[in-house]
Protein backbone atom coordinates (compact mmCIF):
# COMPACT_ATOMS: atom_id res chain seq x y z
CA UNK A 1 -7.71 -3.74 -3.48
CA UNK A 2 -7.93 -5.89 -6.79
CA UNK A 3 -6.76 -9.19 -4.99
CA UNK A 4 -9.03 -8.68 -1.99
CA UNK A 5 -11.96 -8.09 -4.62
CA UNK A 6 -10.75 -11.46 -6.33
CA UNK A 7 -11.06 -12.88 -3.44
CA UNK A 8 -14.81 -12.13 -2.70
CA UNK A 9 -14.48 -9.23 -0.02
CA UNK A 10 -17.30 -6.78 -0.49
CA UNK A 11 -16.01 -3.20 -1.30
CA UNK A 12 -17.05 -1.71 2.32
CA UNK A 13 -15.12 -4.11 4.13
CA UNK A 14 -12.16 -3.31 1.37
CA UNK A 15 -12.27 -0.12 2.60
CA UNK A 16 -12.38 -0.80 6.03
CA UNK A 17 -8.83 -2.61 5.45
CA UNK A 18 -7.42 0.08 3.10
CA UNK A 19 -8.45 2.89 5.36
CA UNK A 20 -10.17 4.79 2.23
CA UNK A 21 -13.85 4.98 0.58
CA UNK A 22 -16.20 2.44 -0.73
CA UNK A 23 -16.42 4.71 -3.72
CA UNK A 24 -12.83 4.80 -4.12
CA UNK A 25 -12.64 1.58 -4.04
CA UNK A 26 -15.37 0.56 -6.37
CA UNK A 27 -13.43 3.12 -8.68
CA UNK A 28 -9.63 1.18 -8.39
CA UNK A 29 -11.48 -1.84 -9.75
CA UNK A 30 -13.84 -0.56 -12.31
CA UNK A 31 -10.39 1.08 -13.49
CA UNK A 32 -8.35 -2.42 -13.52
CA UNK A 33 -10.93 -4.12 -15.36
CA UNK A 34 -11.25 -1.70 -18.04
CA UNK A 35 -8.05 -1.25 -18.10
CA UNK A 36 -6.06 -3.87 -16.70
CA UNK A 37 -2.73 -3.29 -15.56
CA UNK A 38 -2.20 -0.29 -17.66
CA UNK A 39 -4.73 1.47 -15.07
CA UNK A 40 -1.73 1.31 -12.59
CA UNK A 41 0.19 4.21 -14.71
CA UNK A 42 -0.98 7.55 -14.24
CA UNK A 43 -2.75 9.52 -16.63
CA UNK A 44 -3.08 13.28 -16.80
CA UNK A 45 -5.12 14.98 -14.37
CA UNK A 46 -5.27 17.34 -11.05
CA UNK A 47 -1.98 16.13 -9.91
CA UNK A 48 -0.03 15.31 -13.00
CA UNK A 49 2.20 17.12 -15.12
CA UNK A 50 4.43 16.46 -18.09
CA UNK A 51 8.22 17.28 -18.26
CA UNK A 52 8.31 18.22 -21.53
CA UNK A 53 9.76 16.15 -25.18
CA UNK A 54 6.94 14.98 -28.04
CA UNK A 55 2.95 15.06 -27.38
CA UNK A 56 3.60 18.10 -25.11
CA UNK A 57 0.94 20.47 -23.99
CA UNK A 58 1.76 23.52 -24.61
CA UNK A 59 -0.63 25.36 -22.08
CA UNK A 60 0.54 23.06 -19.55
CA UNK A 61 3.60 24.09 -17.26
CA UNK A 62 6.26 21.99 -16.19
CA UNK A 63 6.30 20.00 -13.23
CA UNK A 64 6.72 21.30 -9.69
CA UNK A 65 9.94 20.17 -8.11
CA UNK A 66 9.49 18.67 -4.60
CA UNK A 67 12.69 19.00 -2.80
CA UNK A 68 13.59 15.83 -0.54
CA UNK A 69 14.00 16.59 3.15
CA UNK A 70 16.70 14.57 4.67
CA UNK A 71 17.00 15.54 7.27
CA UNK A 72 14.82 13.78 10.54
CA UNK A 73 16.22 15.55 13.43
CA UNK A 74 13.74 13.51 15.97
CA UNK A 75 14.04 10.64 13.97
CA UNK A 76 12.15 8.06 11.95
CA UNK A 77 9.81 4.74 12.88
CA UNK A 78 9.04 1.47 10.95
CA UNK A 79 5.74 -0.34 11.15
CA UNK A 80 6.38 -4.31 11.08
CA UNK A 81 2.69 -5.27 10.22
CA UNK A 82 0.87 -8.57 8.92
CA UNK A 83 -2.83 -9.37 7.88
CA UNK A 84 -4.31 -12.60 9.43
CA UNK A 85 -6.96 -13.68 6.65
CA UNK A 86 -9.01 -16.08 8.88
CA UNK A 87 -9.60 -13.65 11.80
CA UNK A 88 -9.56 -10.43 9.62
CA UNK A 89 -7.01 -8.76 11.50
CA UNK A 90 -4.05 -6.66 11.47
CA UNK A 91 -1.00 -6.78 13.67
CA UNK A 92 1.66 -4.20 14.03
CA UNK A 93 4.68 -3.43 15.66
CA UNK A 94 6.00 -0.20 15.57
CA UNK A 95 10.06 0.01 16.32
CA UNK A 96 12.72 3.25 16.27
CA UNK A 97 15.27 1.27 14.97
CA UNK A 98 15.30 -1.30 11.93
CA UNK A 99 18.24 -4.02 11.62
CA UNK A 100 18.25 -7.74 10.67
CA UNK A 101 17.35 -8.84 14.18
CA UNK A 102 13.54 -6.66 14.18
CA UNK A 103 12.20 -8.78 11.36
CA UNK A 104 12.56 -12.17 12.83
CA UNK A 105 11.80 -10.68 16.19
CA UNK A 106 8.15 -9.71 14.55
CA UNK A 107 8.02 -12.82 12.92
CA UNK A 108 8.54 -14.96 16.45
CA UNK A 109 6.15 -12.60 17.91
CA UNK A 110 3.17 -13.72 14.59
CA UNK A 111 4.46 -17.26 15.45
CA UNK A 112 3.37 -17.13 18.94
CA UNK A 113 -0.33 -15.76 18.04
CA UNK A 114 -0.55 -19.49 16.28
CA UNK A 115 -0.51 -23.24 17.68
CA UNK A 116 2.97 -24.57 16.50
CA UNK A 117 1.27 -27.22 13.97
CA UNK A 118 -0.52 -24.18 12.00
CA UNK A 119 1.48 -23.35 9.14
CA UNK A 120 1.75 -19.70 8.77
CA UNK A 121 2.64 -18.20 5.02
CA UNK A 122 4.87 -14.77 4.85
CA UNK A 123 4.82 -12.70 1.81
CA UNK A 124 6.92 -9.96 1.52
């Protein structure tokens, strides 16, 4: 949200992209530029809790334990996606398997969207 703000995108269309609210947004980046980068850590609220140790709360009770479900028994999918910049668009591909041949599969599939002279930058 920051770098599309530095880059002049109005905070509706920010939220378009991020799929949240123009509030929320307006809220990320009032928060970085008070803060900076130390706005990224989070800082007790609704969903926080501390484990315990020096500066405690006392009132406060420890944090709930989430267990981690391993088991997918119909299995898992991975989004491939890219953002075009110049026609403000996303593609995705959505695949049931992921191995070293999906990646450059997607990108031959972003090349072809493109005239071969365009140069096309990948950031991962």
């Amino acid at each position: 949200m920051v770098l599309l703000s530095a880059q002049r995108m109005p905070a509706a269309k920010i939220a378009e992209v991020t799929f949240t609210s123009a509030d929320r947004v307006r809220d990320v980046i009032h928060n970085f530029n008070a803060d900076s980068f130390d706005s990224r850590h989070p800082k007790p609220g609704r969903q926080w809790a501390e484990r315990g140790g020096r500066g405690r709360d006392p009132d406060r009770g420890p944090r709930a334990r989430r267990r981690a479900t391993y088991t997918r028994s119909l299995g898992v999918r991975h989004l491939f996606a890219a953002y075009d910049l110049a026609k403000d668009q996303v593609y995705g591909h959505i695949k049931k398997s992921k191995n070293r041949s999906k990646f450059p599969e997607f990108c031959r599939c972003l090349r072809s969207l493109h005239p071969g002279n365009v140069r096309i930058a990948i950031t991962v």
